[in-house]
PDB file of N, CA and C in Angstrom:
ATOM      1  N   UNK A   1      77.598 121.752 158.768  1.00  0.00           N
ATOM      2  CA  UNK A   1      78.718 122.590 158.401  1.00  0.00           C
ATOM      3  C   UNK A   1      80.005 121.903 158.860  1.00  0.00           C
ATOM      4  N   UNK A   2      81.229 121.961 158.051  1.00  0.00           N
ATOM      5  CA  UNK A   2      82.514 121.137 158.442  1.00  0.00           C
ATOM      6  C   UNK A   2      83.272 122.103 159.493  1.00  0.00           C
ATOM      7  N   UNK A   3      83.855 121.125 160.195  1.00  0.00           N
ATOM      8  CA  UNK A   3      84.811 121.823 161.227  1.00  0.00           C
ATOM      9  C   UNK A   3      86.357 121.275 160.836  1.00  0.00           C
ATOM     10  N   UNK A   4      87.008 122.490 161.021  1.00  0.00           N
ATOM     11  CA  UNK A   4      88.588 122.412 160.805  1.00  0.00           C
ATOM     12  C   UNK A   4      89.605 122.471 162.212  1.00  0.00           C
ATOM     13  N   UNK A   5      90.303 121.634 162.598  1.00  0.00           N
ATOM     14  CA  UNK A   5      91.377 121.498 163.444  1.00  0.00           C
ATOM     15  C   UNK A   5      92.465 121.874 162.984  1.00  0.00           C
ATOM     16  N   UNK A   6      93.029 123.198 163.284  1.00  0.00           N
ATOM     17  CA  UNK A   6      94.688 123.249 162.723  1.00  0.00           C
ATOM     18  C   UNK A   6      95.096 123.298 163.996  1.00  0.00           C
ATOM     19  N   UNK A   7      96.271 122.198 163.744  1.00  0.00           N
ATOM     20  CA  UNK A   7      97.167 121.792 165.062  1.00  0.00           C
ATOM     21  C   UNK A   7      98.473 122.621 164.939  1.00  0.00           C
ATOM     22  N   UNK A   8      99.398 122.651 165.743  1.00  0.00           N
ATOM     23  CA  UNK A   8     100.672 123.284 165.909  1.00  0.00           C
ATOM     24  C   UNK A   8     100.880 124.295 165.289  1.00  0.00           C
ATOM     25  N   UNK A   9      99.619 125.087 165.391  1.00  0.00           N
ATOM     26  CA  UNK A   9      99.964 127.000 165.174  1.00  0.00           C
ATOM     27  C   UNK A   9     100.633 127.725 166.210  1.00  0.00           C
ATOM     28  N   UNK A  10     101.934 128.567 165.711  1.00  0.00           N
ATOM     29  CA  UNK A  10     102.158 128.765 166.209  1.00  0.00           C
ATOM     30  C   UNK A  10     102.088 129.989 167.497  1.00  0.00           C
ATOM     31  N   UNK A  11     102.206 130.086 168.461  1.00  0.00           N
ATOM     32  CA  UNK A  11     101.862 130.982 169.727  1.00  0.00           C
ATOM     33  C   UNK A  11     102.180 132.479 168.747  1.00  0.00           C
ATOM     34  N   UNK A  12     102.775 133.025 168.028  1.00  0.00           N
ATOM     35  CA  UNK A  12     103.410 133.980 167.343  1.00  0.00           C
ATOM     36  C   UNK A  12     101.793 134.244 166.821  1.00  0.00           C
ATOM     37  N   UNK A  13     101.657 133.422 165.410  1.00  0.00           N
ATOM     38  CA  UNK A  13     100.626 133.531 164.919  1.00  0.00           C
ATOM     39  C   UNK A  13      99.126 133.773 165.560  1.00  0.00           C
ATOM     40  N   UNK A  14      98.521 132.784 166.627  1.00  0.00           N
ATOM     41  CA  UNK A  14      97.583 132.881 167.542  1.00  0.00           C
ATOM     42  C   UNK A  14      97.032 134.378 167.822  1.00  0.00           C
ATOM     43  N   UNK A  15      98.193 135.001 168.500  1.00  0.00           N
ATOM     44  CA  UNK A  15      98.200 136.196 169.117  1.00  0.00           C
ATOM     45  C   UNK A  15      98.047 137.196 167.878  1.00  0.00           C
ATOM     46  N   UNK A  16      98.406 137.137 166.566  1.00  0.00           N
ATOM     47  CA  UNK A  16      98.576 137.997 165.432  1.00  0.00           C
ATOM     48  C   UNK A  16      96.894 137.638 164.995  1.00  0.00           C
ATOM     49  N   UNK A  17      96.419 136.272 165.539  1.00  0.00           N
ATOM     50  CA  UNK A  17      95.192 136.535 164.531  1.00  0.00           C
ATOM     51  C   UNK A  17      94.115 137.103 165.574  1.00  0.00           C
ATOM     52  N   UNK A  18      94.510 137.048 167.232  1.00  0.00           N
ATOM     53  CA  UNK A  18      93.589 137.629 167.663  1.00  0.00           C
ATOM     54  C   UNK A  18      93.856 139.260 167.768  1.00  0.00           C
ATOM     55  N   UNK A  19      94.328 139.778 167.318  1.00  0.00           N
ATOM     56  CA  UNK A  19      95.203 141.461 167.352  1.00  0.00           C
ATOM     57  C   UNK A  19      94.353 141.921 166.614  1.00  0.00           C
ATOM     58  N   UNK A  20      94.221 140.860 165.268  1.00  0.00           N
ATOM     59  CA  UNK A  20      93.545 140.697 164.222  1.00  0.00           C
ATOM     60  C   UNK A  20      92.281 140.995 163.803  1.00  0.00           C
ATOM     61  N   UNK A  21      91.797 140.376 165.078  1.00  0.00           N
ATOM     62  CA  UNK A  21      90.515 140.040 165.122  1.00  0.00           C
ATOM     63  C   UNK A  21      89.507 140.900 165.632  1.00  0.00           C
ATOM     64  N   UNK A  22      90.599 141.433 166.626  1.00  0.00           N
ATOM     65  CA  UNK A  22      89.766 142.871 168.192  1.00  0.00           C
ATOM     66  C   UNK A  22      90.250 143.985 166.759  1.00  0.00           C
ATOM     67  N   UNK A  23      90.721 144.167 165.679  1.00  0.00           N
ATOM     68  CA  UNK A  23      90.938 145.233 165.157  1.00  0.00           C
ATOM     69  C   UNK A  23      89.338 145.252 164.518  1.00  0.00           C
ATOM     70  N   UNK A  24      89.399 144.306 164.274  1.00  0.00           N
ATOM     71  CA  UNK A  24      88.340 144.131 162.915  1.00  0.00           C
ATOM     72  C   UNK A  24      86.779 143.870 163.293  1.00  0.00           C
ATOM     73  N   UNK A  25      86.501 143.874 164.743  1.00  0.00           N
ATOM     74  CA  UNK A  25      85.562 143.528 165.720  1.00  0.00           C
ATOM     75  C   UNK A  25      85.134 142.150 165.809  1.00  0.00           C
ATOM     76  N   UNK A  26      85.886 141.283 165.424  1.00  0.00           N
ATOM     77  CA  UNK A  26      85.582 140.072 165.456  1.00  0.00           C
ATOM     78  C   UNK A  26      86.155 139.133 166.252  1.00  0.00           C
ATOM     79  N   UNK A  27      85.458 138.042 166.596  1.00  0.00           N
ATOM     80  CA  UNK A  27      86.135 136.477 167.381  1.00  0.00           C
ATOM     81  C   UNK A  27      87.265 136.694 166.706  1.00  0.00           C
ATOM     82  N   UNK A  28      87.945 135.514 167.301  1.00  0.00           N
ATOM     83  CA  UNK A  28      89.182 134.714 166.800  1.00  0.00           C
ATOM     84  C   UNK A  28      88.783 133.931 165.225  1.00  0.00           C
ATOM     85  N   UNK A  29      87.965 133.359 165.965  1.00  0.00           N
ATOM     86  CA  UNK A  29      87.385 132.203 165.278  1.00  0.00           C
ATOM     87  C   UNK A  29      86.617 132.752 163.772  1.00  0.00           C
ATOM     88  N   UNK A  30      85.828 133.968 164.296  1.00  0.00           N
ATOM     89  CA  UNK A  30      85.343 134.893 162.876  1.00  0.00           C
ATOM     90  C   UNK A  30      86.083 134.919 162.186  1.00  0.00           C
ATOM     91  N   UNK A  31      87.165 135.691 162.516  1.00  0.00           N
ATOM     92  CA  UNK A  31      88.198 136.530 162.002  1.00  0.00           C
ATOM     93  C   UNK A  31      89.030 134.997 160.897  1.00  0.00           C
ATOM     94  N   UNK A  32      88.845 133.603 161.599  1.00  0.00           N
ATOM     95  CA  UNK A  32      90.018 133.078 160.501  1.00  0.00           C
ATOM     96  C   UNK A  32      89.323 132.616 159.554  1.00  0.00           C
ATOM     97  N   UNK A  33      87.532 132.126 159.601  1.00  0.00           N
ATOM     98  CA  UNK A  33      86.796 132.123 158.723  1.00  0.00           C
ATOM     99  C   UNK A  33      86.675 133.180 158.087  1.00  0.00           C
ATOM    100  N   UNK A  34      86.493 134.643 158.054  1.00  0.00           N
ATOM    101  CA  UNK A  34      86.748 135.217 157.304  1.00  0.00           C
ATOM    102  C   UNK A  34      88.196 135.447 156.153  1.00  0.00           C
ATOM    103  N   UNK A  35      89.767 135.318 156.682  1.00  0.00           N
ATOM    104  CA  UNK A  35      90.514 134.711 156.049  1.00  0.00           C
ATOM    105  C   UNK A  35      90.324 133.602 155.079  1.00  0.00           C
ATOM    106  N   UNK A  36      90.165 132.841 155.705  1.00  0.00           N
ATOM    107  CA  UNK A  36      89.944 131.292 154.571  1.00  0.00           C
ATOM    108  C   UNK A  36      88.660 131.612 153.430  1.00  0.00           C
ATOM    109  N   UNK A  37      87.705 132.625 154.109  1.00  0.00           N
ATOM    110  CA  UNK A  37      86.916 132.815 152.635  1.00  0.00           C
ATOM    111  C   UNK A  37      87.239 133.373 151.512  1.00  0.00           C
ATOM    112  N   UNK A  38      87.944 134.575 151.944  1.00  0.00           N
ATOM    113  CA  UNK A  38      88.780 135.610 151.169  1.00  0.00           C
ATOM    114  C   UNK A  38      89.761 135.009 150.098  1.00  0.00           C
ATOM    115  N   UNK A  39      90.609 133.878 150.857  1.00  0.00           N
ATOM    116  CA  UNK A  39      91.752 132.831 150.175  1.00  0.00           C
ATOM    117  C   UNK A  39      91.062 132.099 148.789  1.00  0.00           C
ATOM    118  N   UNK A  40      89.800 131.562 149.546  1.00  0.00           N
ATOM    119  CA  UNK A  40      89.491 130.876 148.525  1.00  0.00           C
ATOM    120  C   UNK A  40      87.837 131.249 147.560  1.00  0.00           C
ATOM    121  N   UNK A  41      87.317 131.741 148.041  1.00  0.00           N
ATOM    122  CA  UNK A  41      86.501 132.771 147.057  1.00  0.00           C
ATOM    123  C   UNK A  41      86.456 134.212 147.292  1.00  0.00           C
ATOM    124  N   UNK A  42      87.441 134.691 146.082  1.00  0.00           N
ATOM    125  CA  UNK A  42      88.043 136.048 146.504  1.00  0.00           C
ATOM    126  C   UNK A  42      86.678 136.952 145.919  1.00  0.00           C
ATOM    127  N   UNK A  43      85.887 138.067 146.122  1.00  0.00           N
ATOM    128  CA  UNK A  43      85.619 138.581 145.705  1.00  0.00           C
ATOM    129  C   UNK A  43      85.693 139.112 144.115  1.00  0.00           C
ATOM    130  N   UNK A  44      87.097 139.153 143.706  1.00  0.00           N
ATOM    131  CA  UNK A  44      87.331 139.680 142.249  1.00  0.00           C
ATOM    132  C   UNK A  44      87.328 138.163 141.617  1.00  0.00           C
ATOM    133  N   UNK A  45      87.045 137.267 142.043  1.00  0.00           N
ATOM    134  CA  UNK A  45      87.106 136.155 141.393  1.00  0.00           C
ATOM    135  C   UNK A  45      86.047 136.169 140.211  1.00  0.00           C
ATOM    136  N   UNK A  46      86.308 135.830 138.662  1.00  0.00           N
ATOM    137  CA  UNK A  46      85.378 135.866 137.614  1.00  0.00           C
ATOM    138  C   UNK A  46      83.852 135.091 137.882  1.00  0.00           C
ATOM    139  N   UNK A  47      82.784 135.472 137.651  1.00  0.00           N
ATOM    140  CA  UNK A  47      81.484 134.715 137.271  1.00  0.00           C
ATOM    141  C   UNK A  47      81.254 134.984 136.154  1.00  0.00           C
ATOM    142  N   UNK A  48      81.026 133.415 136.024  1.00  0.00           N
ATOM    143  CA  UNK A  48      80.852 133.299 134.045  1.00  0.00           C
ATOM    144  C   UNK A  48      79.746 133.790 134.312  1.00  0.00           C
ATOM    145  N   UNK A  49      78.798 133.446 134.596  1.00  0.00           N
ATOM    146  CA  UNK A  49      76.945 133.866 134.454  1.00  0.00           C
ATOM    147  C   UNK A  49      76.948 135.491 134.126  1.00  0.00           C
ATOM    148  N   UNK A  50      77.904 136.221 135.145  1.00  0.00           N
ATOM    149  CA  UNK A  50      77.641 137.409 135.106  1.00  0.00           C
ATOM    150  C   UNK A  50      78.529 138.182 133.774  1.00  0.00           C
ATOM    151  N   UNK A  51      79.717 137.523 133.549  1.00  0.00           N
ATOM    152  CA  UNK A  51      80.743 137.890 132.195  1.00  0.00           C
ATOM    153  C   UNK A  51      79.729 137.663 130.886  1.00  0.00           C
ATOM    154  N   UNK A  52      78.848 136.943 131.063  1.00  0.00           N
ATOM    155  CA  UNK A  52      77.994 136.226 129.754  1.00  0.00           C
ATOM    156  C   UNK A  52      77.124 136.778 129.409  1.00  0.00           C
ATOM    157  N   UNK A  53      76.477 137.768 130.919  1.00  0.00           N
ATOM    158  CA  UNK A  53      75.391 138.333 130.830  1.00  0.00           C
ATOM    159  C   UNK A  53      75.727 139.702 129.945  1.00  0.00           C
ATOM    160  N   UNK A  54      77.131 140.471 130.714  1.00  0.00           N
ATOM    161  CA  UNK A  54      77.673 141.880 130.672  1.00  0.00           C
ATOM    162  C   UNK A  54      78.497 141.420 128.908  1.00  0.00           C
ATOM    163  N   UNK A  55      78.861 140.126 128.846  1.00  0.00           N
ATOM    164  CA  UNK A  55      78.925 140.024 126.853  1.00  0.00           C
ATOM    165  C   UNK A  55      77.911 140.370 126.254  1.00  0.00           C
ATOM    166  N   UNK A  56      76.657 139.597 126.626  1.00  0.00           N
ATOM    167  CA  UNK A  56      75.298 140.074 125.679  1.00  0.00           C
ATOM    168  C   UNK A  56      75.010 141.436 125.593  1.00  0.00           C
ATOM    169  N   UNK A  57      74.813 142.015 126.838  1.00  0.00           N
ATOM    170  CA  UNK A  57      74.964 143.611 126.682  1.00  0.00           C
ATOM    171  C   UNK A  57      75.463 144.518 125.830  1.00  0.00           C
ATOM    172  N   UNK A  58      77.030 144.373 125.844  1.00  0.00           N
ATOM    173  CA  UNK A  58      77.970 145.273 125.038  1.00  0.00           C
ATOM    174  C   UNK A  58      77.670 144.860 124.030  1.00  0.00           C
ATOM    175  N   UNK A  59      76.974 143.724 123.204  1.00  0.00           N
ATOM    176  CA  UNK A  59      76.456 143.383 121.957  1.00  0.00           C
ATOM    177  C   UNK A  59      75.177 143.629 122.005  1.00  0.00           C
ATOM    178  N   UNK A  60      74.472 144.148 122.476  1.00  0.00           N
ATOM    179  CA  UNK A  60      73.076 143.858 122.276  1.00  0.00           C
ATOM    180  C   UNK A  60      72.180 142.931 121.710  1.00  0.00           C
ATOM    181  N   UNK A  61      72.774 141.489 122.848  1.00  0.00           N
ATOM    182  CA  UNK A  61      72.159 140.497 122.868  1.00  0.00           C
ATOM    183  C   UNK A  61      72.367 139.925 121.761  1.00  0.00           C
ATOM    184  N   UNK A  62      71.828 138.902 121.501  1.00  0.00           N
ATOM    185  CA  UNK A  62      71.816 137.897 119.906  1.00  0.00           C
ATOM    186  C   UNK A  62      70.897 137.461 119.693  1.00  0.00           C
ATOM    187  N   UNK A  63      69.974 138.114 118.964  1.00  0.00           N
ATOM    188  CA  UNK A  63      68.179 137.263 118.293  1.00  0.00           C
ATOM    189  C   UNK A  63      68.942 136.119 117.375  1.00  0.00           C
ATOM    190  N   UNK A  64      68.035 134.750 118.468  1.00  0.00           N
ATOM    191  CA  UNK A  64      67.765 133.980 117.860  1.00  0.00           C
ATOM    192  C   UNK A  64      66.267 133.417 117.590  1.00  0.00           C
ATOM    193  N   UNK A  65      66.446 132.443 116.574  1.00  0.00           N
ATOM    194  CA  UNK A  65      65.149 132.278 116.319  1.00  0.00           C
ATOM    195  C   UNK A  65      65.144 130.487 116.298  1.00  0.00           C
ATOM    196  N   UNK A  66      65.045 130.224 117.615  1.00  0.00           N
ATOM    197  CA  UNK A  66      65.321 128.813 117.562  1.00  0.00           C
ATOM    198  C   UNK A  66      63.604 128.497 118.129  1.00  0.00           C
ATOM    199  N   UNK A  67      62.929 127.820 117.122  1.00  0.00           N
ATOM    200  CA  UNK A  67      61.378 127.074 118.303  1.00  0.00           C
ATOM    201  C   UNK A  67      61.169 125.939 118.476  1.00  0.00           C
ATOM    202  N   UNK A  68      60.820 125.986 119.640  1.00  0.00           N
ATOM    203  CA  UNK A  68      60.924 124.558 120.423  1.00  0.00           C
ATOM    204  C   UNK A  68      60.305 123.613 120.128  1.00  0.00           C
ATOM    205  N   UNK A  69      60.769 122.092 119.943  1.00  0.00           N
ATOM    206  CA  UNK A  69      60.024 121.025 119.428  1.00  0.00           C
ATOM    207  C   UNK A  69      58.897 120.945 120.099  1.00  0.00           C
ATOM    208  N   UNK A  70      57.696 120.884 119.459  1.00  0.00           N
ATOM    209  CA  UNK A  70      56.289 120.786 120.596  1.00  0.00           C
ATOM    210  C   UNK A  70      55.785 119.200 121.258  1.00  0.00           C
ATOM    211  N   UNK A  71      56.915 118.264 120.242  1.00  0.00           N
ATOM    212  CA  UNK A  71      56.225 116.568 120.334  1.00  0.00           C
ATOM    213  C   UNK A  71      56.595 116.574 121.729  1.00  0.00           C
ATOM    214  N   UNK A  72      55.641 115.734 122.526  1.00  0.00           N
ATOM    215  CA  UNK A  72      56.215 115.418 123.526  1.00  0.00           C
ATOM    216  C   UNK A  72      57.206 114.120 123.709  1.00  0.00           C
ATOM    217  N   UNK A  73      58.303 114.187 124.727  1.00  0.00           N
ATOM    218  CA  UNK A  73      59.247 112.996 125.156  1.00  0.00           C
ATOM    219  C   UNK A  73      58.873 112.015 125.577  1.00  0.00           C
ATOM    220  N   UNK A  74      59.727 111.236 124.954  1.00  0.00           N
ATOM    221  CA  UNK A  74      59.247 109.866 124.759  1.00  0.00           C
ATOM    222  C   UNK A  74      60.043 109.187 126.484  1.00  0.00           C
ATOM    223  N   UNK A  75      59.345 108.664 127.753  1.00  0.00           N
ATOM    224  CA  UNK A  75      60.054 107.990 128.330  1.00  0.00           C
ATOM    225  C   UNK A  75      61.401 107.390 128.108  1.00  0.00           C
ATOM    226  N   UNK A  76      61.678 107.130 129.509  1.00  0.00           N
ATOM    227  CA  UNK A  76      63.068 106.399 129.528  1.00  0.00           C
ATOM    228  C   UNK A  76      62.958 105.165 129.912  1.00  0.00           C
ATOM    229  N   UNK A  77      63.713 104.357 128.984  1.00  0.00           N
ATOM    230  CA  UNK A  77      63.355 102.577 129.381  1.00  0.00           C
ATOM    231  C   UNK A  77      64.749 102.546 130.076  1.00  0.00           C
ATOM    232  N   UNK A  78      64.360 101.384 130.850  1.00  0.00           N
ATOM    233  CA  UNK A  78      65.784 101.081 131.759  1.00  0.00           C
ATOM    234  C   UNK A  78      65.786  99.387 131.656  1.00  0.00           C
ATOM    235  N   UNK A  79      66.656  99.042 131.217  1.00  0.00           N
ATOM    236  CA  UNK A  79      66.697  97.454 130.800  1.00  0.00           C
ATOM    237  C   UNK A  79      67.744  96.745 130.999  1.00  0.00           C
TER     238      UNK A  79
END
């Protein structure tokens, strides 16, 4: 797992994220990993998988009729 060093925060801030932190029952340290997750994968953030799924739905899906080639694949030459 990566570790982050932020240098020259300021004493103001420090104290705001541990205020922060005893509110919310968490470390310091919890509390700014939880921030930085929030920042960057927000909850309301879109998933195609799931938008694609909840499209097929409101359509009721799409019959296709595609069947699968049965030959089998031919190796890969590397030359």
């Amino acid at each position: 797992m990566a570790v982050v060093t932020v240098r020259n925060l300021p004493e103001e801030t420090h104290r705001a994220l541990k205020l922060r932190a005893a509110r919310h029952g968490r470390s310091a340290e919890a509390e700014i990993r939880h921030i930085l997750e929030e920042a960057v994968r927000p909850k309301t953030r879109l998933k195609i998988g799931s938008e694609l799924a909840a499209f097929g739905q409101r359509f009721e899906g799409v019959d296709l009729d595609i069947a699968r080639d049965q030959a089998p694949t031919e190796p890969a030459v590397f030359e």
